[in-house]
Protein backbone atom coordinates (compact mmCIF):
# COMPACT_ATOMS: atom_id res chain seq x y z
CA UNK A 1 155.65 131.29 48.75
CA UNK A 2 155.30 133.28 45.90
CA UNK A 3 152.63 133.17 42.94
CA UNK A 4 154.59 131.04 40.80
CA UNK A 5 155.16 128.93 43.36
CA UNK A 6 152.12 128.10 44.03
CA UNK A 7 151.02 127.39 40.38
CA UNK A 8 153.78 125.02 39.93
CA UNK A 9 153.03 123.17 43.34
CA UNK A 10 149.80 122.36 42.26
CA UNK A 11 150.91 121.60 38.52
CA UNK A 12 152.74 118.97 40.46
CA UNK A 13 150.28 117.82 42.68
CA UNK A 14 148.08 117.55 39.42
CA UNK A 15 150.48 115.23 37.84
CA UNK A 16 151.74 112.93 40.84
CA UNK A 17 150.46 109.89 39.66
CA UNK A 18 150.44 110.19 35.45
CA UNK A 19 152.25 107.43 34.15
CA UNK A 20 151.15 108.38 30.27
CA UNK A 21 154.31 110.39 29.86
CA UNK A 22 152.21 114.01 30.77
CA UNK A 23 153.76 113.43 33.86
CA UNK A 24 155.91 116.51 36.14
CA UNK A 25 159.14 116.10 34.52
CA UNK A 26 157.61 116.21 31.09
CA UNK A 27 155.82 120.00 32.12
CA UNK A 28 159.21 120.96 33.89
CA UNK A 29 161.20 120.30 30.48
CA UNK A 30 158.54 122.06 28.10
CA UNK A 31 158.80 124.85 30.99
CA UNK A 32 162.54 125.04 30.57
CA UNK A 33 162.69 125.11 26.76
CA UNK A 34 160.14 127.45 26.40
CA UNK A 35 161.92 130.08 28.67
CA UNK A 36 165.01 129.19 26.19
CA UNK A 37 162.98 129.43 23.45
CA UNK A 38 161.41 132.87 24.76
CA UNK A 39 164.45 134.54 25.49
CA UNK A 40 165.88 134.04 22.45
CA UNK A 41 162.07 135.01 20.52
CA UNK A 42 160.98 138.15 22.54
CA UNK A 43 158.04 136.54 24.23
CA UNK A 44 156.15 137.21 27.28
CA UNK A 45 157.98 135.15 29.43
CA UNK A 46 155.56 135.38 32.72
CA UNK A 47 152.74 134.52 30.08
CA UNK A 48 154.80 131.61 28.93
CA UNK A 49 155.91 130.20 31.73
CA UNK A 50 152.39 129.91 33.13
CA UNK A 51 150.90 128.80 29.83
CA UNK A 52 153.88 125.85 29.74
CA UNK A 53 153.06 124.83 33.52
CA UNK A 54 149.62 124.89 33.00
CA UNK A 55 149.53 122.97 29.34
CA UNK A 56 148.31 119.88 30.28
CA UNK A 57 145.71 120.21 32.96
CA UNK A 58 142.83 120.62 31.08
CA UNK A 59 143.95 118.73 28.24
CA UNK A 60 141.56 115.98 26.77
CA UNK A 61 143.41 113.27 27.36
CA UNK A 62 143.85 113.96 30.77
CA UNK A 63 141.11 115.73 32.62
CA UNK A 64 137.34 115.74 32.20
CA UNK A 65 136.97 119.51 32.37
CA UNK A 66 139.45 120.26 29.07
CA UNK A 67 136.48 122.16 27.03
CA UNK A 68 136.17 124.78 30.47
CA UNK A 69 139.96 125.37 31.28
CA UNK A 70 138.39 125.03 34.86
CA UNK A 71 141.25 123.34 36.33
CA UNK A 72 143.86 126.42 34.83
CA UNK A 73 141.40 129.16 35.89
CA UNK A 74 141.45 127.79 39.35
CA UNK A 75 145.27 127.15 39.78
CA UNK A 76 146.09 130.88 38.57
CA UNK A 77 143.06 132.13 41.18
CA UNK A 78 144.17 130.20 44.22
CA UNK A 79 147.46 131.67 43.57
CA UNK A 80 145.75 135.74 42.57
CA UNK A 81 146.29 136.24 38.96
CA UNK A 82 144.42 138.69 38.22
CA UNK A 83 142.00 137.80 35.00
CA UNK A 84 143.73 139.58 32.93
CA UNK A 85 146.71 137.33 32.93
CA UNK A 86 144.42 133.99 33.20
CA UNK A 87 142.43 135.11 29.84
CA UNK A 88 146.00 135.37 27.95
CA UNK A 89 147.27 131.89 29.40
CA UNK A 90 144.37 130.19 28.93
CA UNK A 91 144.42 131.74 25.03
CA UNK A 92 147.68 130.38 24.85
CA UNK A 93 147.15 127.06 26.36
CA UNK A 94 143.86 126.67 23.71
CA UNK A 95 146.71 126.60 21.00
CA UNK A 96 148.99 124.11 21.61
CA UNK A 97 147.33 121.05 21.63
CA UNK A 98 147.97 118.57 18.29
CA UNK A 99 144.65 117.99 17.12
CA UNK A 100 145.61 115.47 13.88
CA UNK A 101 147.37 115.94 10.52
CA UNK A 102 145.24 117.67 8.61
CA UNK A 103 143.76 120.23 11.56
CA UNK A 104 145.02 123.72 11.28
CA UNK A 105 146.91 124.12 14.93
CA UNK A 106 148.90 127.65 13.80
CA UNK A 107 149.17 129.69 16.92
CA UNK A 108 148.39 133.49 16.71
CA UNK A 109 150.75 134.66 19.25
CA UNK A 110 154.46 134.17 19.94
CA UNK A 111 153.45 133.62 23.39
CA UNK A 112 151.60 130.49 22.06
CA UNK A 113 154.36 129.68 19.55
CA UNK A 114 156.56 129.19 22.07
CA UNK A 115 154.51 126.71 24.10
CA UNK A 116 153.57 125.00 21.40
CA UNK A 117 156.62 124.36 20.29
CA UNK A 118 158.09 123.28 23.84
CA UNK A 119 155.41 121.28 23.79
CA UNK A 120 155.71 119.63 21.18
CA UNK A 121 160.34 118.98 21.32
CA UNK A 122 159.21 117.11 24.17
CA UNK A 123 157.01 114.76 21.84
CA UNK A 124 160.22 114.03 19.63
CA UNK A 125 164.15 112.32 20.30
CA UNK A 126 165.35 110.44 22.82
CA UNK A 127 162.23 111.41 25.21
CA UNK A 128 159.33 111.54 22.97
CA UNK A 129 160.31 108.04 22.20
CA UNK A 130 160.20 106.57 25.51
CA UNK A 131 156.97 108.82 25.51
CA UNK A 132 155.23 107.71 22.97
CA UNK A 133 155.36 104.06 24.20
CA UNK A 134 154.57 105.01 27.78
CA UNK A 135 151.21 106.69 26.43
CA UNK A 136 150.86 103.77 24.43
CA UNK A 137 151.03 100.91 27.16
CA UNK A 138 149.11 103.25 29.52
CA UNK A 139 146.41 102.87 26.94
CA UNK A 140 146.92 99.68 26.52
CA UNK A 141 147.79 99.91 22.67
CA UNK A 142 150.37 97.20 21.03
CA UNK A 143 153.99 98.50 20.13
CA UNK A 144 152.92 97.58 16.53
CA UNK A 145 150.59 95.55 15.02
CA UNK A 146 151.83 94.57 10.80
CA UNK A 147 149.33 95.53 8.12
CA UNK A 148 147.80 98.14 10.13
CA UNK A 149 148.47 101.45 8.20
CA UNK A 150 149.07 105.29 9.39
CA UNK A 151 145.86 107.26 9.76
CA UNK A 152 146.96 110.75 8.72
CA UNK A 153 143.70 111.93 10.45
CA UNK A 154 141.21 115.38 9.07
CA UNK A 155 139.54 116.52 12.13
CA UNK A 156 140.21 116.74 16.00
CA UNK A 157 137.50 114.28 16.46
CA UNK A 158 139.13 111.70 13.98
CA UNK A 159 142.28 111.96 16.33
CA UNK A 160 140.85 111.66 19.61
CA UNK A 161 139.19 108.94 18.89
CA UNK A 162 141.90 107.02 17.14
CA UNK A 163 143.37 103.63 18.53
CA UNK A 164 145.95 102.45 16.69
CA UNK A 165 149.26 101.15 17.32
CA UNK A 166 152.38 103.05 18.80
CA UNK A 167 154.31 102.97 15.95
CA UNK A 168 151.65 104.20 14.00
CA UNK A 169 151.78 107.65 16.41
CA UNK A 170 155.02 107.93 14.46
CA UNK A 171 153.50 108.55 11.66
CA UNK A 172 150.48 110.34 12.45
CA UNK A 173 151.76 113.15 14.71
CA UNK A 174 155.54 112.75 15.87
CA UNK A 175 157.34 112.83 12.37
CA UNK A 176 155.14 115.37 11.18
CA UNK A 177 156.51 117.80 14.51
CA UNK A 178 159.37 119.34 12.48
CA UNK A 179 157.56 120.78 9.75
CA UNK A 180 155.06 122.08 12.36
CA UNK A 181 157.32 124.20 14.45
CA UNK A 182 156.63 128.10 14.67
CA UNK A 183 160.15 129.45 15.82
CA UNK A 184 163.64 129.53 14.30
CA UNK A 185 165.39 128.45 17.93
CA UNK A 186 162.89 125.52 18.11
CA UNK A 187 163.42 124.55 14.50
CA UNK A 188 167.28 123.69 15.44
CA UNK A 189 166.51 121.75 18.26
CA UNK A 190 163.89 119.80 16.22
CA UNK A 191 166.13 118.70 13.41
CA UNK A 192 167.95 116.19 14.99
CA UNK A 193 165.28 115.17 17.61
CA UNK A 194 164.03 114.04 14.32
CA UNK A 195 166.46 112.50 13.22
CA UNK A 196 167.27 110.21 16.01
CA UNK A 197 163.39 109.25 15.58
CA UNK A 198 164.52 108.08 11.84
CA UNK A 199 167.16 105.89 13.23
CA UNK A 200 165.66 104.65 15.44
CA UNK A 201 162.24 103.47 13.41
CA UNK A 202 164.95 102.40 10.80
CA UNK A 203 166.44 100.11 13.47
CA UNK A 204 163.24 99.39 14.86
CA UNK A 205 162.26 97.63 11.41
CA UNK A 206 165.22 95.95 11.05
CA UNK A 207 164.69 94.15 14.09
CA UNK A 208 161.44 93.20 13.39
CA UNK A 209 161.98 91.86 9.51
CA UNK A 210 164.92 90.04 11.17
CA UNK A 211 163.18 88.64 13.78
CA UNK A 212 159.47 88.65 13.67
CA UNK A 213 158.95 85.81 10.79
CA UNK A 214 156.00 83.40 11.42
């Protein structure tokens, strides 16, 4: 078994039983479309890949440890990366968190461009969808609760701690993706990933004018 191999078996093991949408399938996608994305953008692509495996194991809504990266620094040392190579992917996996509307999230490397914005394609469309309201019920937040307004939030802190409705998340982070993304390859793919999100919040209203009356 080689390095990589090892990294991503544990990534797995990591995320065996998530059922918030961080789950394996959602780091094997943002793996695969940041490779895309990297070929096409001249990045680092051993830096990337590890960065995109590794993004959510020491994020904050998952894992205790987020603030330490211990749970990345120990995945690339069980599996001898030298530090070298764990201080760049854990600068790259420092950048690609959302951290709320009005927090400056700009990466400073393509490396971390690229992750970011595999990241955060898998947040929109089709997927980020079903995503969205898998978080959501995990959390044990409503689908959508009427009067209760967007929170376009100013600090990381603001964000975390928010607990608002799923629909709301629309609002606040996933319609805002497509103006956030770094690379020119990523900015295609975004465009209409957003705007299936539009029809479907479109038909998503409908359905509740029509039907929701008291």
């Amino acid at each position: 078994m080689n390095q990589i191999e090892k990294v991503r078996n544990n990534v797995k093991a990591f995320c065996s039983n998530d059922s918030t949408g961080h789950d394996w399938w959602h780091v094997w996608r943002v793996v695969n479309l940041a490779k895309e994305i990297s070929q096409k953008e001249g990045a680092n692509e051993t830096i990337v890949e590890l960065a995109a495996l590794l993004h959510d194991v020491d994020d904050w809504k998952l894992a205790s440890s987020s603030e330490n990266y211990t749970n990345t620094i120990q995945i690339l040392s069980e599996a001898q990366y030298n530090s070298k190579i764990i201080n760049k992917v854990v600068n790259v996996i420092k950048q690609v968190s959302f951290k709320g509307a009005g927090v400056n999230t700009k990466p400073t490397t393509i490396e971390a461009m690229v992750v970011q914005d595999a990241d955060r394609l898998d947040a929109i469309g089709a997927i980020g969808i079903a995503r969205a309201f898998a978080y959501g019920g995990a959390k044990g937040r409503q689908i959508y609760i009427p009067g209760v307004e967007p929170v376009l939030h100013n600090t990381f802190e603001e964000y975390k701690n928010a607990k608002g409705h799923t629909i709301n998340h629309f609002y606040e982070k996933l319609l805002l993706i497509k103006d956030l993304i770094n690379t020119q390859t990523a900015k295609e793919i975004a465009k209409e990933r957003h705007a299936f999100m539009l029809n479907f919040l479109n038909q998503f209203t409908n359905e509740w004018n029509e039907y929701s009356k008291q």
